[in-house]
Protein backbone atom coordinates (compact mmCIF):
# COMPACT_ATOMS: atom_id res chain seq x y z
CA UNK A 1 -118.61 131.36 31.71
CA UNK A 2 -118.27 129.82 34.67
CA UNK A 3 -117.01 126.04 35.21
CA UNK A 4 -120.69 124.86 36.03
CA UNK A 5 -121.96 125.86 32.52
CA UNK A 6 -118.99 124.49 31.23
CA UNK A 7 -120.12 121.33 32.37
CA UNK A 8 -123.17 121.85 31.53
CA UNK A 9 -121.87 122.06 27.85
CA UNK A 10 -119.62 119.60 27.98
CA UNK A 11 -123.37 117.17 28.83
CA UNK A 12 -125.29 118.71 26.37
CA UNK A 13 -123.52 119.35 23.15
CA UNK A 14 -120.34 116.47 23.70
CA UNK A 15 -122.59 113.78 21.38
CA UNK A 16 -123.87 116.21 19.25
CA UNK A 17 -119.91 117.02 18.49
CA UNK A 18 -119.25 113.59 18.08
CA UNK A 19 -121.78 112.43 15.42
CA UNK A 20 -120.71 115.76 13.96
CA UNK A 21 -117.16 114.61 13.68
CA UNK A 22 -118.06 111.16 13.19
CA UNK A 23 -120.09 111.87 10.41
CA UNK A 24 -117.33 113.89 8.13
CA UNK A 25 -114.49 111.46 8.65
CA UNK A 26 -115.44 108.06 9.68
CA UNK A 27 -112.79 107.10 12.24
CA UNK A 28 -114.38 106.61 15.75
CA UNK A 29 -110.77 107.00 17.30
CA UNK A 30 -109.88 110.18 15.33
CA UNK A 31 -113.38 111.34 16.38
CA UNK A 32 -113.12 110.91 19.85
CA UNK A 33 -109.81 112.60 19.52
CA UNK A 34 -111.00 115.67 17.75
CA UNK A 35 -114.27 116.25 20.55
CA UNK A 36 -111.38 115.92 23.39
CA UNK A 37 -109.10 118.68 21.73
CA UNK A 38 -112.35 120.12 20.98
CA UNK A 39 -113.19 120.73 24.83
CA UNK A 40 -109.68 121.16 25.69
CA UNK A 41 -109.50 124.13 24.02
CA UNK A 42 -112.72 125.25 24.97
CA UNK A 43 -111.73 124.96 28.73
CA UNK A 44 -108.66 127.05 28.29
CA UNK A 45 -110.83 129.64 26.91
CA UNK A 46 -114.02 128.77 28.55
CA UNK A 47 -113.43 132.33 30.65
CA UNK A 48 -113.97 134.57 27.49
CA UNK A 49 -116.99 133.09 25.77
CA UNK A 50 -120.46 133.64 26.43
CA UNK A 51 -122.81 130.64 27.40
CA UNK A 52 -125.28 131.60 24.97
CA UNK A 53 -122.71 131.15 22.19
CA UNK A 54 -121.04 128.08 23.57
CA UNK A 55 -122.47 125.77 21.43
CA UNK A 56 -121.36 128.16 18.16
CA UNK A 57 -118.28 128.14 19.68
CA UNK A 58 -118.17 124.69 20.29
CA UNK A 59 -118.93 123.73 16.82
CA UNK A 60 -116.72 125.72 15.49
CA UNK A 61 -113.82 124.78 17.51
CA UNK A 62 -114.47 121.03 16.55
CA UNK A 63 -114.87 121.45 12.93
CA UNK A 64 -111.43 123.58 12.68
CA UNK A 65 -109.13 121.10 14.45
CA UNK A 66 -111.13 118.65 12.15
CA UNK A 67 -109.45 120.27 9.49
CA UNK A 68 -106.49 120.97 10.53
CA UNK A 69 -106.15 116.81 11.72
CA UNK A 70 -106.99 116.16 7.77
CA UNK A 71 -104.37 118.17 6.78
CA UNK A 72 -101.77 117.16 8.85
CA UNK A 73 -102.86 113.51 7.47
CA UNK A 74 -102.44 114.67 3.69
CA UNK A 75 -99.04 115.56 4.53
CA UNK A 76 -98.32 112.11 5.76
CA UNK A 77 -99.35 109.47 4.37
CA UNK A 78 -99.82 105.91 6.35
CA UNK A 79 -97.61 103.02 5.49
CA UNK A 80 -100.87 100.79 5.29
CA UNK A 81 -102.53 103.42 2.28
CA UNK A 82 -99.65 101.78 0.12
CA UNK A 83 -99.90 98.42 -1.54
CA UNK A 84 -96.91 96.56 -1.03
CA UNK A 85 -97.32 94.45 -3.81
CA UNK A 86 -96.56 97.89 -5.66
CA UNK A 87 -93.29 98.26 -4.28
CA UNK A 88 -91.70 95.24 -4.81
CA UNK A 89 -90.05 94.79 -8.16
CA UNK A 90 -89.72 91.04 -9.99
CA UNK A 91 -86.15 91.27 -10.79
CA UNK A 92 -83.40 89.35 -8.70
CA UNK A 93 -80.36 91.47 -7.81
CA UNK A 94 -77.52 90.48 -6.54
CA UNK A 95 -76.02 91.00 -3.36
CA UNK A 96 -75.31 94.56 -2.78
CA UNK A 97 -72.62 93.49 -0.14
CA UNK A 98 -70.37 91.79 -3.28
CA UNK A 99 -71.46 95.08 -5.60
CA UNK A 100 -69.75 97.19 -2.79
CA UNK A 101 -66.72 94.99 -1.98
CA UNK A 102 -65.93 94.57 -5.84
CA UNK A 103 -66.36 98.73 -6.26
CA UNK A 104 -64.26 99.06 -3.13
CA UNK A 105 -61.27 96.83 -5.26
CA UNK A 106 -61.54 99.45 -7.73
CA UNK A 107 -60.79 102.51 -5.59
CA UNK A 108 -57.15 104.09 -5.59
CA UNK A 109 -56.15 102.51 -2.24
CA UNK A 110 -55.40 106.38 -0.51
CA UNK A 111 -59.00 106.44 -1.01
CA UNK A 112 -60.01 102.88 -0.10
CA UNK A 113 -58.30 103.80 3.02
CA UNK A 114 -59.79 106.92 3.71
CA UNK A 115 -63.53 105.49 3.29
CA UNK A 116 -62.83 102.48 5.33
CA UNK A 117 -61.82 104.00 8.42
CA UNK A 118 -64.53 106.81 7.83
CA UNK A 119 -67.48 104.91 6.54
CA UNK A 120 -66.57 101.49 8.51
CA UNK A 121 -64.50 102.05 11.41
CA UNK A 122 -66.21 105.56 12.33
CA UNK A 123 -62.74 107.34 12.72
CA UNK A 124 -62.78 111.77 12.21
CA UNK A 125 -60.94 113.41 10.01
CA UNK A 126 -58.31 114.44 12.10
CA UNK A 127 -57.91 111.10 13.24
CA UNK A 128 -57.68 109.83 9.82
CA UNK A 129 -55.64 112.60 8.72
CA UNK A 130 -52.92 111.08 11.50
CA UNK A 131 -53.17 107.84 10.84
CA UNK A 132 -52.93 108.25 7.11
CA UNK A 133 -50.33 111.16 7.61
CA UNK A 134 -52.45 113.83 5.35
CA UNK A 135 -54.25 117.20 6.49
CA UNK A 136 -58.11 116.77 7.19
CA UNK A 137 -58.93 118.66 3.97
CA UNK A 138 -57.07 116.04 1.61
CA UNK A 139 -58.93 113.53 4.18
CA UNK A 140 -62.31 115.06 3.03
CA UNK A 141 -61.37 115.59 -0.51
CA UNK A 142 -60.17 111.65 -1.04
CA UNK A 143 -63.38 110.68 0.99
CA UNK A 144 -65.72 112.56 -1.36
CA UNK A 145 -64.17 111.11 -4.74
CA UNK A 146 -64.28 107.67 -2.94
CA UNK A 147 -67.90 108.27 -2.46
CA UNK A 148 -68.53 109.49 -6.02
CA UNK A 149 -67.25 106.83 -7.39
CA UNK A 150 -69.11 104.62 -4.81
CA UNK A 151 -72.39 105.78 -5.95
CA UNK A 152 -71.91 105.86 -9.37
CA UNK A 153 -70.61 102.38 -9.90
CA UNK A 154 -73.29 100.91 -7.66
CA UNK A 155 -75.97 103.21 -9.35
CA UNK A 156 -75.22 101.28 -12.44
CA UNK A 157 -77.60 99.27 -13.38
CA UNK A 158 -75.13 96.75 -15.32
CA UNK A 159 -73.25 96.44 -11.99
CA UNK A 160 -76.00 95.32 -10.05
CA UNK A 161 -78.04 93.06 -12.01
């Protein structure tokens, strides 16, 4: 095909494509998108198909990234599809901040340590393990306990509320 039947194409069957497009998912802005990736990927293989079959082709083309754009959207889902009013919740907690800083009082104080200059000051385990005078794996070990306990004191419900 050569680029002046292309364009030819591109006149004639471009609409068509849209109200096509338009017509199965009723979004003017994803239509428009679809008829332009549509035509992209016609050009790029414009060379190998016949002008008698364009408009086949065409039509094909268009309702195949049509359904591959749906399915991409299934897999993720718009903020806006959600009702917010769903996702908030009527009960008053309190401050997550004092839930923390009253489960931190708790902690051994190796592994208050440990999780402070990991979690809040940002330091490695090798630099912990020098400041705190213990080898990096005793570093990781009190770090994970600390954090176990962490989550399963503020995962209580009692705790929070």
């Amino acid at each position: 095909m050569t680029v002046s039947e292309y364009n030819k194409c591109v006149d004639n069957f471009s609409d068509g494509v849209y109200r096509f497009i338009l017509h199965n998912i009723r979004d003017r802005d994803e239509a428009k998108d679809i008829v332009q990736d549509t035509f992209e990927k016609f050009w790029i293989t414009h060379a190998n198909v016949n002008f008698e079959k364009a408009k086949s082709y065409i039509f094909t083309t268009a309702y195949r990234t049509m359904v591959d754009k749906i399915r991409k959207a299934k897999k993720s889902a718009k903020m806006e599809d959600y009702h917010l009013e769903t996702l908030t919740t009527e009960r008053q907690y309190s401050d997550i901040k004092q839930v923390l800083n009253e489960a931190l009082t708790k902690l051994p104080e190796i592994q208050k340590s440990v999780i402070m200059l990991r979690d809040y000051e940002g330091y490695s385990y090798q630099e912990i393990g020098e400041i705190t005078n213990l080898n990096e794996s005793q570093v990781k070990v009190y770090i994970y306990r600390a954090r176990t306990f962490l989550k399963e004191y503020i995962g209580s419900v009692e705790n929070i509320i």
